[in-house]
C-alpha atoms as a PDB file:
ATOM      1  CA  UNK A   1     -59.262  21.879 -34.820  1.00  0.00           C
ATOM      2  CA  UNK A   2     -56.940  21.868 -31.703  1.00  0.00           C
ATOM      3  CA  UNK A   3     -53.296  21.731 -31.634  1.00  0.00           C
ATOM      4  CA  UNK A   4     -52.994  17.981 -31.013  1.00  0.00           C
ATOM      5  CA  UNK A   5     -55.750  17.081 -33.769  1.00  0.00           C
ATOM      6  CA  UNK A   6     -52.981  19.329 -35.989  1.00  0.00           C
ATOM      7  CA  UNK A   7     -49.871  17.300 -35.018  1.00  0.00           C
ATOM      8  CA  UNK A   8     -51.435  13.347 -35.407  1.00  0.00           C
ATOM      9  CA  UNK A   9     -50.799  13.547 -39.201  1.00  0.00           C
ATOM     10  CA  UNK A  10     -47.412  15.314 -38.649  1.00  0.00           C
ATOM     11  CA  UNK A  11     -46.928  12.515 -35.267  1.00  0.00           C
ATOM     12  CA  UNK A  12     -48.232   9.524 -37.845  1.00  0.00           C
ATOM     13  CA  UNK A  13     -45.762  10.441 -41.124  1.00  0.00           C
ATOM     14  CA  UNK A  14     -43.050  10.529 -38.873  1.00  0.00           C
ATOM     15  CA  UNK A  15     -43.502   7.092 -37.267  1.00  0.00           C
ATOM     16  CA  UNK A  16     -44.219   5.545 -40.344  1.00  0.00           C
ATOM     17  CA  UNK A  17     -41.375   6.671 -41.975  1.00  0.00           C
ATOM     18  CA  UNK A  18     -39.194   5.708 -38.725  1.00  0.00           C
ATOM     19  CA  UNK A  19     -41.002   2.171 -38.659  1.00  0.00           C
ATOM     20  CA  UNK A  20     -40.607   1.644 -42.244  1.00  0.00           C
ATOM     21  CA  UNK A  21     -36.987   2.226 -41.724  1.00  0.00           C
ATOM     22  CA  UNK A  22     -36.625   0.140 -39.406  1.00  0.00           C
ATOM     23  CA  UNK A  23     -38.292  -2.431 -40.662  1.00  0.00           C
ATOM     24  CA  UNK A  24     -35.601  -2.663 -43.687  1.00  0.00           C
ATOM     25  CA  UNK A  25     -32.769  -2.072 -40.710  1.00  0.00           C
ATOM     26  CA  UNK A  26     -34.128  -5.215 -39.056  1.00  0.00           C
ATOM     27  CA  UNK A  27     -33.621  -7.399 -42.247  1.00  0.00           C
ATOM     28  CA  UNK A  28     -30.308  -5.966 -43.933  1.00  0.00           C
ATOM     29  CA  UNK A  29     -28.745  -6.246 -39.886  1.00  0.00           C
ATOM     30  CA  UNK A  30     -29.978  -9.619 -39.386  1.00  0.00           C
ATOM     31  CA  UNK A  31     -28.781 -11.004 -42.813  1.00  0.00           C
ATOM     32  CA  UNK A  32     -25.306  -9.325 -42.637  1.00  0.00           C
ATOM     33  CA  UNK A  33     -24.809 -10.822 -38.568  1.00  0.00           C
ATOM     34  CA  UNK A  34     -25.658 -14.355 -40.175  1.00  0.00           C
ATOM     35  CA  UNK A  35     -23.860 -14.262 -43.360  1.00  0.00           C
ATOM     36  CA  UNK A  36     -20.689 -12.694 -41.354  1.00  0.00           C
ATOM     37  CA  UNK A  37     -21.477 -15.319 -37.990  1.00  0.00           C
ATOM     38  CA  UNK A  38     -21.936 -12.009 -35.604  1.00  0.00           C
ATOM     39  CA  UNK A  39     -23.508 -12.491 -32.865  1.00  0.00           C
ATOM     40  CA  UNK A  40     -23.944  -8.778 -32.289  1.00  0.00           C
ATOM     41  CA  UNK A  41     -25.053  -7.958 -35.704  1.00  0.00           C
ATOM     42  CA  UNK A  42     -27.959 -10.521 -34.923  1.00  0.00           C
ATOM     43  CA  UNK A  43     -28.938  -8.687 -31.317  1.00  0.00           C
ATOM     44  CA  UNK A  44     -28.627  -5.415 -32.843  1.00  0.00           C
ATOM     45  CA  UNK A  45     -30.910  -6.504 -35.586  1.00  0.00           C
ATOM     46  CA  UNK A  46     -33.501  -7.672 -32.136  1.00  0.00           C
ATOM     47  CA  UNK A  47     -32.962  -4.189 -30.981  1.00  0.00           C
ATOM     48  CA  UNK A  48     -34.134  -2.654 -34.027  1.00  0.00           C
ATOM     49  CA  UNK A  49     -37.554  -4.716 -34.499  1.00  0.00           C
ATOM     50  CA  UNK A  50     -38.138  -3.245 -31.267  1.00  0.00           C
ATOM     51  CA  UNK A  51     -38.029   0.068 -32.687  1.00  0.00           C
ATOM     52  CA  UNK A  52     -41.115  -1.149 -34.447  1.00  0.00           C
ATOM     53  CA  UNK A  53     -43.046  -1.917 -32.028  1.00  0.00           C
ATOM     54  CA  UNK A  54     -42.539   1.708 -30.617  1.00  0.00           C
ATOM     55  CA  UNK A  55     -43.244   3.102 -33.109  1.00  0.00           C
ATOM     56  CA  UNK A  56     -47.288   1.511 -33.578  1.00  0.00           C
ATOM     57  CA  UNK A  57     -47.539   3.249 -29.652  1.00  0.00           C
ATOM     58  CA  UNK A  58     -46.961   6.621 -30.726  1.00  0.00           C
ATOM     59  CA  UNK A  59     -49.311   6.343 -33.376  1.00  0.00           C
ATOM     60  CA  UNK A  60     -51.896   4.879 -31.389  1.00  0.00           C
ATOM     61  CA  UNK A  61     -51.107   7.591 -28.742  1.00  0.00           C
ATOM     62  CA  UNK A  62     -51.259  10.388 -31.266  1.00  0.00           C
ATOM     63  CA  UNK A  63     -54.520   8.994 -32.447  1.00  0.00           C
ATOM     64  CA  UNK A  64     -56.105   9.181 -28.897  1.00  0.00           C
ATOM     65  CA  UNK A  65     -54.626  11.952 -27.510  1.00  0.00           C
ATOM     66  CA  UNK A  66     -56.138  14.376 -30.614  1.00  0.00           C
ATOM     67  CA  UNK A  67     -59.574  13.138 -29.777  1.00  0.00           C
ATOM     68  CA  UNK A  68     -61.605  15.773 -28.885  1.00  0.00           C
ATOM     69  CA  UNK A  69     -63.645  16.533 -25.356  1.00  0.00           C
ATOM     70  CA  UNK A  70     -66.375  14.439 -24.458  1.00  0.00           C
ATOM     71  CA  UNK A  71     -68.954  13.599 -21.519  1.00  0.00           C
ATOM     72  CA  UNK A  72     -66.346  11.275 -20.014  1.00  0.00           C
ATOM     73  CA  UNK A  73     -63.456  13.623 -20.607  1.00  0.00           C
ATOM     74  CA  UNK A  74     -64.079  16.815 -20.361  1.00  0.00           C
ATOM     75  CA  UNK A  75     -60.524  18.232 -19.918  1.00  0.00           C
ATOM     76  CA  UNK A  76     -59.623  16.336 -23.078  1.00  0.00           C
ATOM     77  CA  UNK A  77     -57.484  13.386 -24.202  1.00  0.00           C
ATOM     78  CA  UNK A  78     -54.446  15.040 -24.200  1.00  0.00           C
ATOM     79  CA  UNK A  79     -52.811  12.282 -20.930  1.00  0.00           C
ATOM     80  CA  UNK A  80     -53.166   9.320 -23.717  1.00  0.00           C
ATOM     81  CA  UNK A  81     -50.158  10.434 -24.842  1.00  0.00           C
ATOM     82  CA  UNK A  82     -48.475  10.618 -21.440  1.00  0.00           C
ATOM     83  CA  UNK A  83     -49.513   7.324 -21.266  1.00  0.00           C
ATOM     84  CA  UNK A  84     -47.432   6.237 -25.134  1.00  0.00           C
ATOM     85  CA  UNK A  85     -44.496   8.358 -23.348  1.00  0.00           C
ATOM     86  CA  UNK A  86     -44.758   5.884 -20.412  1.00  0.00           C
ATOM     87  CA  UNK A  87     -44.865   2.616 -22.326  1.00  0.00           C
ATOM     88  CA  UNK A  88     -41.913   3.626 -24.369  1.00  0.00           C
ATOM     89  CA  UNK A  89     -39.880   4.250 -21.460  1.00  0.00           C
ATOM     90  CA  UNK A  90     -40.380   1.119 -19.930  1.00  0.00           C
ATOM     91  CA  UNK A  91     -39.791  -0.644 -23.554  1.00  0.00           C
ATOM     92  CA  UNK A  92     -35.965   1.395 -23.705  1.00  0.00           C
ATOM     93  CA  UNK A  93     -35.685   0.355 -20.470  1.00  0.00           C
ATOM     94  CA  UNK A  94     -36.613  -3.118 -21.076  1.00  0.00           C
ATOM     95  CA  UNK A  95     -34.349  -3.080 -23.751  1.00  0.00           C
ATOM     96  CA  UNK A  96     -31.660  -1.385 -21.951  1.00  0.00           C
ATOM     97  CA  UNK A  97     -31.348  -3.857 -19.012  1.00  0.00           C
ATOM     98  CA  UNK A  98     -31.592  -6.550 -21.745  1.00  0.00           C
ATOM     99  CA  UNK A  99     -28.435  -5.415 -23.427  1.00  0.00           C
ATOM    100  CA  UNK A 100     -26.718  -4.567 -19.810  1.00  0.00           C
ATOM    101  CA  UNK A 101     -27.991  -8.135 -18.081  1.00  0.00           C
ATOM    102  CA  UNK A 102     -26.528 -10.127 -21.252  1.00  0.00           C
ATOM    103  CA  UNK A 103     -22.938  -8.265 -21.510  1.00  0.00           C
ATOM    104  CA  UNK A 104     -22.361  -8.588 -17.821  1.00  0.00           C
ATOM    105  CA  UNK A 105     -23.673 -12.648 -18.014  1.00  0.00           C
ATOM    106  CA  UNK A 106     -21.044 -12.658 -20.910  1.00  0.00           C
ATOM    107  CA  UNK A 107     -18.068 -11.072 -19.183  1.00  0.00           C
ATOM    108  CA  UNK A 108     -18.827 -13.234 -16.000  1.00  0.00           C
ATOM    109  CA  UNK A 109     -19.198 -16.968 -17.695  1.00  0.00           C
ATOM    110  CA  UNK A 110     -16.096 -16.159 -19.938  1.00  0.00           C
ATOM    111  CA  UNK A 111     -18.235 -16.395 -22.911  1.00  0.00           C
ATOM    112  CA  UNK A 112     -16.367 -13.214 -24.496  1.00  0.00           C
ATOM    113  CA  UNK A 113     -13.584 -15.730 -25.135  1.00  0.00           C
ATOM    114  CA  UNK A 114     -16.291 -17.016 -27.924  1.00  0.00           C
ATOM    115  CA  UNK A 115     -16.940 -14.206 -29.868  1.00  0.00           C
ATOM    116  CA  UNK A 116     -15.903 -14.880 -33.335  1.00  0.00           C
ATOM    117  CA  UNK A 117     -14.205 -11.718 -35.104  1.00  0.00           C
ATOM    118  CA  UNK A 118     -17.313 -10.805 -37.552  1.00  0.00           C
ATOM    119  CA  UNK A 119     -16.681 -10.216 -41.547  1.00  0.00           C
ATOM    120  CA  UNK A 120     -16.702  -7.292 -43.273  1.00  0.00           C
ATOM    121  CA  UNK A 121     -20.205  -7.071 -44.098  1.00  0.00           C
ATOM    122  CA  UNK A 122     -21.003  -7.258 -40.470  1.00  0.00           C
ATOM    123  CA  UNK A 123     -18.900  -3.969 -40.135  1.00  0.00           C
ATOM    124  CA  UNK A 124     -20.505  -2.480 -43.026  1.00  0.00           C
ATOM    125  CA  UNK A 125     -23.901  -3.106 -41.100  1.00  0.00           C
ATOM    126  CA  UNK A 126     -23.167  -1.563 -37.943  1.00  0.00           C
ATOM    127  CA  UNK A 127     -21.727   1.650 -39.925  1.00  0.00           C
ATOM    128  CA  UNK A 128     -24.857   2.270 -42.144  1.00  0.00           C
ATOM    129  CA  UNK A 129     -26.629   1.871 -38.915  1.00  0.00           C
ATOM    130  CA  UNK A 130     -25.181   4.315 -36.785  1.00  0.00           C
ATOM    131  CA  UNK A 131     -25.833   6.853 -39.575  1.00  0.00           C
ATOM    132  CA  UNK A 132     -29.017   5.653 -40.576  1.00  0.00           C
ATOM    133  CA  UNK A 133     -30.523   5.528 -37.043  1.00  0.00           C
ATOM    134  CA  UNK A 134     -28.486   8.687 -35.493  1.00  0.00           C
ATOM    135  CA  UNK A 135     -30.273  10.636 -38.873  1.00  0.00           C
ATOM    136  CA  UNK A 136     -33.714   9.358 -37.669  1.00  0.00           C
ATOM    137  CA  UNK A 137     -33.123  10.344 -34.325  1.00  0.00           C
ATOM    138  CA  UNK A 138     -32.136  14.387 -35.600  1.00  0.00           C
ATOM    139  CA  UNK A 139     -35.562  13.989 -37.888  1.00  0.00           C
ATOM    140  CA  UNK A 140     -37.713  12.714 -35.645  1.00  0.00           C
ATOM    141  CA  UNK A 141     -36.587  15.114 -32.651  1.00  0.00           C
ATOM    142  CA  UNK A 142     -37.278  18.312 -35.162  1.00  0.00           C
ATOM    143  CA  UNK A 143     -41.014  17.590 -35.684  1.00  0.00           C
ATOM    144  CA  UNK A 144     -41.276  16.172 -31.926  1.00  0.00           C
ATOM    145  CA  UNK A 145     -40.250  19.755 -31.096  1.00  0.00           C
ATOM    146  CA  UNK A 146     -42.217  21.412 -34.124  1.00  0.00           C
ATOM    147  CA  UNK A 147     -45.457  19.708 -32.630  1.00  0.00           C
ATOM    148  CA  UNK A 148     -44.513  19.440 -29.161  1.00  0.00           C
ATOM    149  CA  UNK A 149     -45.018  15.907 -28.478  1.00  0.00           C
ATOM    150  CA  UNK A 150     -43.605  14.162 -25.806  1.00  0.00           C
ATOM    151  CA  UNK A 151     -43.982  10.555 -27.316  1.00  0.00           C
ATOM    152  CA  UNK A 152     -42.266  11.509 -30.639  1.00  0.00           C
ATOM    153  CA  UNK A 153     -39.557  13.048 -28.569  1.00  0.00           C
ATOM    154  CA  UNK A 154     -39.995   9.331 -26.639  1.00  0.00           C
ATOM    155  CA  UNK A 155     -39.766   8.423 -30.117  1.00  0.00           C
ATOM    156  CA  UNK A 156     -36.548   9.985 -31.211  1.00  0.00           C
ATOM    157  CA  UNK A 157     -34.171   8.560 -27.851  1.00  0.00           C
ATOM    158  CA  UNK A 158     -35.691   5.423 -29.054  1.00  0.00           C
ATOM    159  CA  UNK A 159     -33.818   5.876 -32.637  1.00  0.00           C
ATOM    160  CA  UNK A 160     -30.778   6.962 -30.700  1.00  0.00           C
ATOM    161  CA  UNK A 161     -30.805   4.336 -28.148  1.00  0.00           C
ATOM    162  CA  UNK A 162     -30.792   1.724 -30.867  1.00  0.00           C
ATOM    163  CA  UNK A 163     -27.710   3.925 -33.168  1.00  0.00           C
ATOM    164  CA  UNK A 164     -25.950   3.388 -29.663  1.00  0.00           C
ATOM    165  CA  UNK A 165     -26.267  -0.016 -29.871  1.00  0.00           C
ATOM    166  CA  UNK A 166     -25.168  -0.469 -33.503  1.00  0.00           C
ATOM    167  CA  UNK A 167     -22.129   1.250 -31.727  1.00  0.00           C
ATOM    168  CA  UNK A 168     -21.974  -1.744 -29.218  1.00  0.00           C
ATOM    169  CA  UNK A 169     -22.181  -3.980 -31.646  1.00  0.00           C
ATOM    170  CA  UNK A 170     -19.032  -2.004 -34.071  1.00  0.00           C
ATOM    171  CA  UNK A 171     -16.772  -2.104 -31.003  1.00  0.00           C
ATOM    172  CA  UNK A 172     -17.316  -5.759 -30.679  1.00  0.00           C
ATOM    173  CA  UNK A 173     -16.727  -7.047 -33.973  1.00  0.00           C
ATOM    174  CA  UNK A 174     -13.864  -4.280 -34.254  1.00  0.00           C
ATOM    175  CA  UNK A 175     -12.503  -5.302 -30.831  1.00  0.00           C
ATOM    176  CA  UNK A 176     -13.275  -9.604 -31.614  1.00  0.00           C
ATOM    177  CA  UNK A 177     -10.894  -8.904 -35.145  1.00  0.00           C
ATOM    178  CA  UNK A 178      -8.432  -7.560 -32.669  1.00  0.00           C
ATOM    179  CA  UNK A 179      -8.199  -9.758 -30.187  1.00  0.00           C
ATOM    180  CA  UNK A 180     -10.359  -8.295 -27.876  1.00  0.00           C
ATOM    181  CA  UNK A 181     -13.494  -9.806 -27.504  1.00  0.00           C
ATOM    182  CA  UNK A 182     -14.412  -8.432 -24.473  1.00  0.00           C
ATOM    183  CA  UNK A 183     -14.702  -4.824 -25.532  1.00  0.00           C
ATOM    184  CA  UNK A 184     -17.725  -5.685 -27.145  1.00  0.00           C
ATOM    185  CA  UNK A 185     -19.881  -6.941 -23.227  1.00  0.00           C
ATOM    186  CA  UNK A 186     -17.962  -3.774 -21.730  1.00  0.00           C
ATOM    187  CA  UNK A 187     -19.188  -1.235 -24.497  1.00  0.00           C
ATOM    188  CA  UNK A 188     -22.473  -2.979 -24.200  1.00  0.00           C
ATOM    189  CA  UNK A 189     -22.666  -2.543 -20.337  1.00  0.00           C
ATOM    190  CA  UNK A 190     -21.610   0.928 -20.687  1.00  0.00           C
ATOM    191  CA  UNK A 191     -24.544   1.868 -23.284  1.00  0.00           C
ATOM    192  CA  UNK A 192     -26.881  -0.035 -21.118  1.00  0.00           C
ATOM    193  CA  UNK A 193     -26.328   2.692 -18.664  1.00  0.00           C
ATOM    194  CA  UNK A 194     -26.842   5.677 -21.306  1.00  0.00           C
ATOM    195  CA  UNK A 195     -30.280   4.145 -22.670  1.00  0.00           C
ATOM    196  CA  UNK A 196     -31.502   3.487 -18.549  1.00  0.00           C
ATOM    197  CA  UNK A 197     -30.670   7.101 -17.887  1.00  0.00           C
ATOM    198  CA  UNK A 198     -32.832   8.066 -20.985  1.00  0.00           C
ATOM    199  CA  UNK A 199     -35.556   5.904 -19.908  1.00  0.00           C
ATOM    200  CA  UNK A 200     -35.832   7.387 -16.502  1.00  0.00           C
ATOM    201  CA  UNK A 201     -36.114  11.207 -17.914  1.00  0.00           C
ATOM    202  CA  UNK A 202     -39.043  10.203 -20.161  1.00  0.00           C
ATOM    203  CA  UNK A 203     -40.185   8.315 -17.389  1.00  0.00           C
ATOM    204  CA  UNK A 204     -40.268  11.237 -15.223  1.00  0.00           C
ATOM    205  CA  UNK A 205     -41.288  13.571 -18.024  1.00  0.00           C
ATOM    206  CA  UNK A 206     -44.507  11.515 -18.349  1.00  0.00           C
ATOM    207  CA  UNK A 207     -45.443  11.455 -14.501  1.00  0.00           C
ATOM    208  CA  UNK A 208     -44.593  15.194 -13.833  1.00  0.00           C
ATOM    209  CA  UNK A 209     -47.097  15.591 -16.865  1.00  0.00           C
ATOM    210  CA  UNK A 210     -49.537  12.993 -15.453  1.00  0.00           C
ATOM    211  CA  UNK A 211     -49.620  14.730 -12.370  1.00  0.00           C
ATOM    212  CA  UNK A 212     -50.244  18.203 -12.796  1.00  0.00           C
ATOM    213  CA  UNK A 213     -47.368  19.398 -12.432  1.00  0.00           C
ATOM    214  CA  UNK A 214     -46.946  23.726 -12.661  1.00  0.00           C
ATOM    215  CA  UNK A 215     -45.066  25.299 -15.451  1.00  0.00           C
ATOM    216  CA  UNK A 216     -41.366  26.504 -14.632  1.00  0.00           C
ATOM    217  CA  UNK A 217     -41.250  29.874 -12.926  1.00  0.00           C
ATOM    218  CA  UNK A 218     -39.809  31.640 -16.056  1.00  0.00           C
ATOM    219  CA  UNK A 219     -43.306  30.481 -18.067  1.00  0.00           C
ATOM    220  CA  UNK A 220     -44.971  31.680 -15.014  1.00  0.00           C
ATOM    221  CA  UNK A 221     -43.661  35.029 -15.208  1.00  0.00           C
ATOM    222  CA  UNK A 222     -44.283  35.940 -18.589  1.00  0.00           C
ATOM    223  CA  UNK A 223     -47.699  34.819 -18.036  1.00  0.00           C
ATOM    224  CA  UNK A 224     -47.693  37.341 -15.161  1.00  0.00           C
ATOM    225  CA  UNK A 225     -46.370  40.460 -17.699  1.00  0.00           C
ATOM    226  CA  UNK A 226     -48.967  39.160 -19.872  1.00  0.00           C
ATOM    227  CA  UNK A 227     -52.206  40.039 -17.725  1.00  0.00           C
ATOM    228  CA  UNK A 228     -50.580  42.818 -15.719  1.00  0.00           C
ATOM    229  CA  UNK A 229     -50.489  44.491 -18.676  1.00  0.00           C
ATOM    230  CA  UNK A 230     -54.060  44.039 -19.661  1.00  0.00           C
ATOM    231  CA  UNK A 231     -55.655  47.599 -18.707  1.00  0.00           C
ATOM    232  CA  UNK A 232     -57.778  47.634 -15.719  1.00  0.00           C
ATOM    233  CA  UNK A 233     -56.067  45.514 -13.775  1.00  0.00           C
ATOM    234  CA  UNK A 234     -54.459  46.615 -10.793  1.00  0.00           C
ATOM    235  CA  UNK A 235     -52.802  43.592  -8.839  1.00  0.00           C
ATOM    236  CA  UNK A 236     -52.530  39.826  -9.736  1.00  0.00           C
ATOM    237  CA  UNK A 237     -53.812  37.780  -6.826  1.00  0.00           C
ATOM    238  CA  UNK A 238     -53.117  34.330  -7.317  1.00  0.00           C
ATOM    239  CA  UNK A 239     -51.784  32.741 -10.596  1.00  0.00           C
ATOM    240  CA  UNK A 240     -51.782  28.727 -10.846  1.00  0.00           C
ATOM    241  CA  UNK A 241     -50.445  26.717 -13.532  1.00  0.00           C
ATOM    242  CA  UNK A 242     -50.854  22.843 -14.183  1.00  0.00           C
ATOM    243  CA  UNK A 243     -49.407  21.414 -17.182  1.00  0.00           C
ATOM    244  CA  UNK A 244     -52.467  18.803 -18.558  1.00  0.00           C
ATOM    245  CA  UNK A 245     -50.452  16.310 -21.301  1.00  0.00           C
ATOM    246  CA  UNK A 246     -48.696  18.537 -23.532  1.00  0.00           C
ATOM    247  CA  UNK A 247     -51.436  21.407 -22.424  1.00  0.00           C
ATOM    248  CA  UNK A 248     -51.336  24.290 -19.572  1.00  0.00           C
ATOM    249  CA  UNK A 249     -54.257  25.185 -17.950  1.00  0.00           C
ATOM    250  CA  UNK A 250     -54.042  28.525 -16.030  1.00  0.00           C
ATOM    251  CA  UNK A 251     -56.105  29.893 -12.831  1.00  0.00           C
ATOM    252  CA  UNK A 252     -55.725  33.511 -12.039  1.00  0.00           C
ATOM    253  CA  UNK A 253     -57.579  35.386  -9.416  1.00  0.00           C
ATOM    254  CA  UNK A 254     -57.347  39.617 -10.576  1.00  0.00           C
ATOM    255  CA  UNK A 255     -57.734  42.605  -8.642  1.00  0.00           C
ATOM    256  CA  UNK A 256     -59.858  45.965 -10.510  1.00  0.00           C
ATOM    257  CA  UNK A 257     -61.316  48.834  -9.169  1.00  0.00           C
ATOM    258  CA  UNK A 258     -64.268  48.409  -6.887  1.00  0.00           C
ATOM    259  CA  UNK A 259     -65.708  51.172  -8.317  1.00  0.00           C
ATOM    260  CA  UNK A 260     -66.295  48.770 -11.582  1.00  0.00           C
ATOM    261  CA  UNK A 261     -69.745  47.622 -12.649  1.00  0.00           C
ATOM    262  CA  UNK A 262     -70.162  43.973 -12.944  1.00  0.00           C
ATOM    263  CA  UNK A 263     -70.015  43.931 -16.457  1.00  0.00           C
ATOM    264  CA  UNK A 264     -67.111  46.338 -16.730  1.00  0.00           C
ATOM    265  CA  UNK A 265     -64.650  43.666 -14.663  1.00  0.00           C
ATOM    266  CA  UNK A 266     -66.333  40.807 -16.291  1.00  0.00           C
ATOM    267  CA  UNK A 267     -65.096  42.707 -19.892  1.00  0.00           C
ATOM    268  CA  UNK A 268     -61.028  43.193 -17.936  1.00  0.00           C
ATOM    269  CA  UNK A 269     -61.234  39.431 -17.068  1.00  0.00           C
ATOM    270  CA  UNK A 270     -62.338  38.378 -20.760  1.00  0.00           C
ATOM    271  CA  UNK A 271     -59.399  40.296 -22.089  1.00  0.00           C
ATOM    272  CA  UNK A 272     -57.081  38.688 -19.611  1.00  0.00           C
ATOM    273  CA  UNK A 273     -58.270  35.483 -20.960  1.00  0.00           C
ATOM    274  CA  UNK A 274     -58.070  36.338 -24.603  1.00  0.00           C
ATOM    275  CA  UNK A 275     -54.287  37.826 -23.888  1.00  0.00           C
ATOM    276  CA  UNK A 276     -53.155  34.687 -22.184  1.00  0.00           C
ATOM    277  CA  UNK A 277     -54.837  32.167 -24.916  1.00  0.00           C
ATOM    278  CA  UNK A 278     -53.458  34.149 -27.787  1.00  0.00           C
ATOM    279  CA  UNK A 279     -49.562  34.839 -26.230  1.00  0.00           C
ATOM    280  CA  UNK A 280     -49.076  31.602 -25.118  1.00  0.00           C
ATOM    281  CA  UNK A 281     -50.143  28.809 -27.675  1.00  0.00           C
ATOM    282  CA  UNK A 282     -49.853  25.408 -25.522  1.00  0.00           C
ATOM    283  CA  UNK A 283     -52.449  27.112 -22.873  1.00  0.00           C
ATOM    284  CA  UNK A 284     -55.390  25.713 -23.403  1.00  0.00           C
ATOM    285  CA  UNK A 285     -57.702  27.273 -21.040  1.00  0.00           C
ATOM    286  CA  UNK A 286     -57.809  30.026 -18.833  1.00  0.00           C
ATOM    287  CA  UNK A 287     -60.184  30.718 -15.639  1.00  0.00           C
ATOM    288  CA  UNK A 288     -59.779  34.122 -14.079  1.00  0.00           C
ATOM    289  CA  UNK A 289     -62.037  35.045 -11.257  1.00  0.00           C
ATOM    290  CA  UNK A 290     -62.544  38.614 -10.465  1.00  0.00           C
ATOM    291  CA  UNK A 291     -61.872  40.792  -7.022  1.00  0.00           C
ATOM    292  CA  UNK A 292     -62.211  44.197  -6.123  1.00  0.00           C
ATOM    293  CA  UNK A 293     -58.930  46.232  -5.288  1.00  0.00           C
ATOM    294  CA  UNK A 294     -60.317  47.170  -1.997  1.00  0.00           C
ATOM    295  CA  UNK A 295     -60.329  43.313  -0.575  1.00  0.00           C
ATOM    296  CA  UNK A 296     -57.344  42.909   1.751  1.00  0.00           C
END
């Protein structure tokens, strides 16, 4: 069973639990913004069904990207979830420009003048979910890490996105009760900004993994120490890295002795392999080809 076939369960529990959450979020938000007359209690509730949504494409990534090799995918299915990483983006950013385009239409028509100061329950919302969805953000991010996967991460800034704007919302009915209304559209325009910048790093993310784009030069290097200090091999020619999904595939051209047999530099190159495979858990394969010292 491969790594990603390992984390789906892990990937599944964790959206589940984050959808289930906000599910109840949804309801207890959109019942205290209409019993308290908030009009920000009743987008943030909006926001937070969205959270639901997201959370169905990270299972349905998960699911896909665990699948193992095929005839029509050789390499694996491991881009799938590139592909969750890239729909979530565009959904925070979707919802990001949503909550910018409507504060600055607010501040602009006067319409701030309107907001009516919201009750206490309204307050009480907004508080439980800041914690609630800042908590689900810290949870989520630990098993994105634990399983390395880039649409849980996605995942997690999606839970943040929507504690920052429960934090909208708090300044607005906070600011509305004293007298200033328009806190609320400028608060709003000002987390629009956060949640677009968040969008564009896990948009970018996903593409620089779509792409094959090489590991860091750090990773590079210790996969360098690793193989130079496999015995018999006496220079590194060429080492090439391209990060496949949340996988690395590695190329490596070695230099032995030409006074090796065949099956002597084919034995150096098959320990070079095993080394890199067994140091470096998120490379999943490894081709080394084979020269002799003497080639220039």
């Amino acid at each position: 069973m491969n790594q990603n076939q390992n984390a789906k369960p892990v990937v599944t529990a964790v959206s589940v639990a984050g959808m289930i959450c906000n599910t109840l979020l949804t309801l207890f938000k959109l019942i205290a913004g209409i019993v308290s007359r908030s009009g920000a209690m009743i987008s943030d509730a909006v926001h937070s069904a969205s959270d639901v949504f997201s959370g169905i494409i990270v299972i349905v990534g998960a699911r896909i990207s665990s699948k193992a090799s095929d005839s029509d995918h050789p390499y694996g299915h491991e881009r799938f979830e590139c592909v969750a990483e890239i729909v979530l983006a565009v959904v925070l950013f979707i919802a990001g420009g949503g909550i910018g385009w409507s504060a600055a239409e607010c501040i602009l028509s006067g319409r701030y003048a309107e907001i009516k100061p919201g009750g206490n329950v309204a307050l009480i919302a907004a508080s439980v979910s800041i914690i609630v969805k800042e908590a689900l953000f810290r949870y989520t991010m630990v098993y994105a890490k634990r399983v390395d996967s880039p649409s849980l991460k996605a995942e997690a800034w999606h839970h943040r996105s929507d504690a920052l704007s429960s934090v909208g919302a708090l300044i607005g009915i906070v600011g509305a009760r004293l007298g200033f209304p328009v806190l609320e559209p400028i608060a709003s325009i000002v987390i629009c900004l956060f949640i677009i910048k968040v969008a564009y790093s896990i948009f970018k993310d996903a593409i620089d993994r779509m792409v094959d784009r090489s590991c860091d030069e750090e990773e590079e290097n210790k996969i360098r120490g690793v193989v130079a200090g496999v015995e018999g091999v006496e220079r590194i020619d060429l080492l090439r890295t391209r990060i496949f999904g949340n996988k690395i595939y590695v190329d490596i051209e070695i230099a032995v002795s030409d006074s090796l047999s065949v099956s002597e530099g084919h034995t150096i190159s098959e320990q070079v392999h095993d080394a890199v495979e067994s140091r470096f858990p998120k490379v999943k394969h490894v081709m080394v080809h084979v020269n002799p010292n003497s080639k220039v």
